[in-house]
Protein backbone atom coordinates (compact mmCIF):
# COMPACT_ATOMS: atom_id res chain seq x y z
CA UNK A 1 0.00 0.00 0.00
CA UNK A 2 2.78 2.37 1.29
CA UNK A 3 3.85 1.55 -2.86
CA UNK A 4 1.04 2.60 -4.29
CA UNK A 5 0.65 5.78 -2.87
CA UNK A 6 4.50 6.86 -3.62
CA UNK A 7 4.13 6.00 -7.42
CA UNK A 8 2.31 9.34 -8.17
CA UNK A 9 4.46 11.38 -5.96
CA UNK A 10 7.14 10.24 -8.26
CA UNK A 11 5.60 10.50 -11.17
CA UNK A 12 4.81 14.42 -10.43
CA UNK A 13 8.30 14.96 -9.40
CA UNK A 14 9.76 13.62 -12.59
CA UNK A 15 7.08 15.51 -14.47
CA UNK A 16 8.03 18.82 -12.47
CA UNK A 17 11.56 18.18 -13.51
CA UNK A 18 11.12 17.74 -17.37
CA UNK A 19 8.96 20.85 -17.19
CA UNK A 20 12.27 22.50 -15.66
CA UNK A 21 14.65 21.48 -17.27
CA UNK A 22 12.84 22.86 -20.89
CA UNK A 23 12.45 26.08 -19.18
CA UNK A 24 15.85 25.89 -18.65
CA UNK A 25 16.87 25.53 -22.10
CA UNK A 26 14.53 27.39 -23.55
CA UNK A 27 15.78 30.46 -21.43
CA UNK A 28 19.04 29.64 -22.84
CA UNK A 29 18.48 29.35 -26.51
CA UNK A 30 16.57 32.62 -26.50
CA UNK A 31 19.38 34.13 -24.90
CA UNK A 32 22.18 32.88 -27.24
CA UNK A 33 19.78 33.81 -29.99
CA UNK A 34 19.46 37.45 -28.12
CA UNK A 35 23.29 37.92 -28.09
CA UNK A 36 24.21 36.83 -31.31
CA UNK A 37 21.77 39.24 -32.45
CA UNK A 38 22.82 42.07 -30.61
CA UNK A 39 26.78 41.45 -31.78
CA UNK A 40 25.85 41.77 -35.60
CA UNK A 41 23.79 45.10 -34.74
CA UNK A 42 26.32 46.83 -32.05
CA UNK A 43 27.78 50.04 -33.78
CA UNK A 44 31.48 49.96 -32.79
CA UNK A 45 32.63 51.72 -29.80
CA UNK A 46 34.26 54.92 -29.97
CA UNK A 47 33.72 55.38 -34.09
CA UNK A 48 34.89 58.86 -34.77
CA UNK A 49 31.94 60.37 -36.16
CA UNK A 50 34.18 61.65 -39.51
CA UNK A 51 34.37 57.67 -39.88
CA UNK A 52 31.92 56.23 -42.85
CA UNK A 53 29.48 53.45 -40.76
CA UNK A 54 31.08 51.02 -43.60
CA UNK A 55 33.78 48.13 -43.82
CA UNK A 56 35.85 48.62 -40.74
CA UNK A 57 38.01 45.99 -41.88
CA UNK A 58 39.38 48.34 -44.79
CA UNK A 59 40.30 50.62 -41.93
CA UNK A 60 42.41 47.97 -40.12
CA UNK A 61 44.24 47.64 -43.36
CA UNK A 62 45.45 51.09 -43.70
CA UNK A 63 48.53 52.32 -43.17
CA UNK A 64 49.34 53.69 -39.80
CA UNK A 65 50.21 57.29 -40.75
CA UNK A 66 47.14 57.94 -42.35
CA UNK A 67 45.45 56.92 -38.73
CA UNK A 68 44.60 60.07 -36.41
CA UNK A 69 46.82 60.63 -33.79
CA UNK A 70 46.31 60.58 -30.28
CA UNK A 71 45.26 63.81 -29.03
CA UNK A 72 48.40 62.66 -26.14
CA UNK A 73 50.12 59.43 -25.70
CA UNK A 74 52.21 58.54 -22.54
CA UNK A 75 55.07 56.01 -22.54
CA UNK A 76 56.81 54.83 -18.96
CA UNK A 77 60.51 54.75 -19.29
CA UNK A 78 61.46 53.73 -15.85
CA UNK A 79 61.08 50.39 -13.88
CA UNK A 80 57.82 52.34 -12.35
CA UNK A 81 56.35 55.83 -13.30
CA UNK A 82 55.14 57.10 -9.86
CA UNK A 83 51.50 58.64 -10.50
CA UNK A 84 50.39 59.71 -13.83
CA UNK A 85 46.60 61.73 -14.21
CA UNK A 86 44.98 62.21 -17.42
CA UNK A 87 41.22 63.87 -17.23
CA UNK A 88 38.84 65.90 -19.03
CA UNK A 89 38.81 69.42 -18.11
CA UNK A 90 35.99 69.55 -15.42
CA UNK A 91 34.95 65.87 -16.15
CA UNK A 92 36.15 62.43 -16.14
CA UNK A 93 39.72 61.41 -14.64
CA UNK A 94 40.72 58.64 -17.38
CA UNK A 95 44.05 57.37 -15.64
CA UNK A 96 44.73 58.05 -11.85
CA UNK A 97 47.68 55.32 -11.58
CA UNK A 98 51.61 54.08 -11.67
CA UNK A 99 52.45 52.97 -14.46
CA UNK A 100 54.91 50.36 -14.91
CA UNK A 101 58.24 50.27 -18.10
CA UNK A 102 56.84 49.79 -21.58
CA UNK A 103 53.41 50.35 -20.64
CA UNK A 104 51.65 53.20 -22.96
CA UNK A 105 48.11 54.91 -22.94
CA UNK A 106 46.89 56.90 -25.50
CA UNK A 107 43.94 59.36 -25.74
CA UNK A 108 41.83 60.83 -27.97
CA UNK A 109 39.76 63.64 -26.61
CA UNK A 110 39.55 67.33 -27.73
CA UNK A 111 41.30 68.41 -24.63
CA UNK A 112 42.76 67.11 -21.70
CA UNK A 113 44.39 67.69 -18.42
CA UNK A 114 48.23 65.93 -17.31
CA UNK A 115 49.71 65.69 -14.32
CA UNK A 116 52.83 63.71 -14.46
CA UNK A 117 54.33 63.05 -10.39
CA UNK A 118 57.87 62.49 -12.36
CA UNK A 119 58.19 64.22 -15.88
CA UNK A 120 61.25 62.78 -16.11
CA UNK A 121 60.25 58.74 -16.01
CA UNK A 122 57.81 59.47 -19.08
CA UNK A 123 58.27 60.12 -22.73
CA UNK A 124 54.48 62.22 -23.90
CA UNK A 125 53.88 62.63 -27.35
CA UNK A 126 51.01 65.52 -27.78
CA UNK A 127 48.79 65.50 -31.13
CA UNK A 128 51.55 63.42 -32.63
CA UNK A 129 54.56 65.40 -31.67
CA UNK A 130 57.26 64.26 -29.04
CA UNK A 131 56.82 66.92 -25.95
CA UNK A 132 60.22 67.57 -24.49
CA UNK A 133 61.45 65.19 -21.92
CA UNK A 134 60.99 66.66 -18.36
CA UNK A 135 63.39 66.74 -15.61
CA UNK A 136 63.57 63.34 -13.38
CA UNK A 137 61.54 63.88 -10.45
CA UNK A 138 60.21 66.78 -11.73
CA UNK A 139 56.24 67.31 -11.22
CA UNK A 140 54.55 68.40 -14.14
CA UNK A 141 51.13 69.42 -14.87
CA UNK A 142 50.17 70.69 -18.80
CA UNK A 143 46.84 71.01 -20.98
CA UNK A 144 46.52 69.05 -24.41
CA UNK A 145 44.20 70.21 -27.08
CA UNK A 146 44.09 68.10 -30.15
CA UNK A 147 44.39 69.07 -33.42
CA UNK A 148 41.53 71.42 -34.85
CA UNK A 149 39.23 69.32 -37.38
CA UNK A 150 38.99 70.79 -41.25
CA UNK A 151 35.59 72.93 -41.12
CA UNK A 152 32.91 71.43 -43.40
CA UNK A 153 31.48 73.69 -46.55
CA UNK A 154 28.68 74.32 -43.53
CA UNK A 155 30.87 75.43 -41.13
CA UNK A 156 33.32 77.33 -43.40
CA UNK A 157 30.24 79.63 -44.90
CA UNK A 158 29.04 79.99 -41.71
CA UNK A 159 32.99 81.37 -40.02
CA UNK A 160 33.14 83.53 -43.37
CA UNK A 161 29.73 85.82 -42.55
């Protein structure tokens, strides 16, 4: 008797399971369906909006000196740079950090703000163009404004008035 009256607990249990496990996957295959779909339709991050929305690939190919350059670059000469600060005037702070030999960051706003805690452990390269090498444990603290963008035929009729 004691059998008998276990059989449909079972039977529930097993059916509770299958149920389950389908939600399960089904969860999961919308998902993977949701994220491949979302990969093919991401724009790319950080396009510059000159940039055609076309191949990207063709861009990749390109040589490098036909490739904007950063608005400032920072190289780390020594062992360890001691603290290096790169922000937006009255905005974000991009890099509050040591930085350690080899390591590089480059940036590519309209303007920015650099504090270097030891000019001399750093080589900076501003729009392109090597800055002058500071004096070693020298603290130095400089603006960067990037190179001014060509005016379109919109903007050039409207500077000429």
């Amino acid at each position: 008797m004691g059998r008998h009256s276990s059989e449909p607990m079972g039977i529930a249990r097993l059916a509770l399971l299958l149920v389950g496990a389908g939600v399960v996957v089904t969860l999961l295959v919308i998902g993977g369906v949701a994220l491949v779909g979302s990969d093919a339709t991401a724009p790319p991050e950080r396009e510059p909006a000159s940039a055609p929305a076309t191949d990207t690939t063709a861009e990749a190919a390109e040589p490098a000196a036909t490739a904007q350059a950063p608005t400032v670059r920072i190289e780390c000469l020594a062992e360890t740079c001691p603290l290096v600060t790169v922000r937006v005037p009255g905005g974000d702070v991009l890099q509050y950090r040591e930085m350690g030999r080899g390591e590089e960051a480059s940036y590519f706003e309209p303007e920015l703000d650099v504090v270097l805690s030891d000019a001399g452990t750093v080589r900076v390269t501003e729009n392109g163009e090597l800055r002058e090498q500071g004096k070693p444990g020298a603290r130095e603290a400089f603006t960067v404004r990037g190179p001014k963008k060509p005016a379109t035929p919109a903007e050039s009729d409207s500077d000429s008035g």
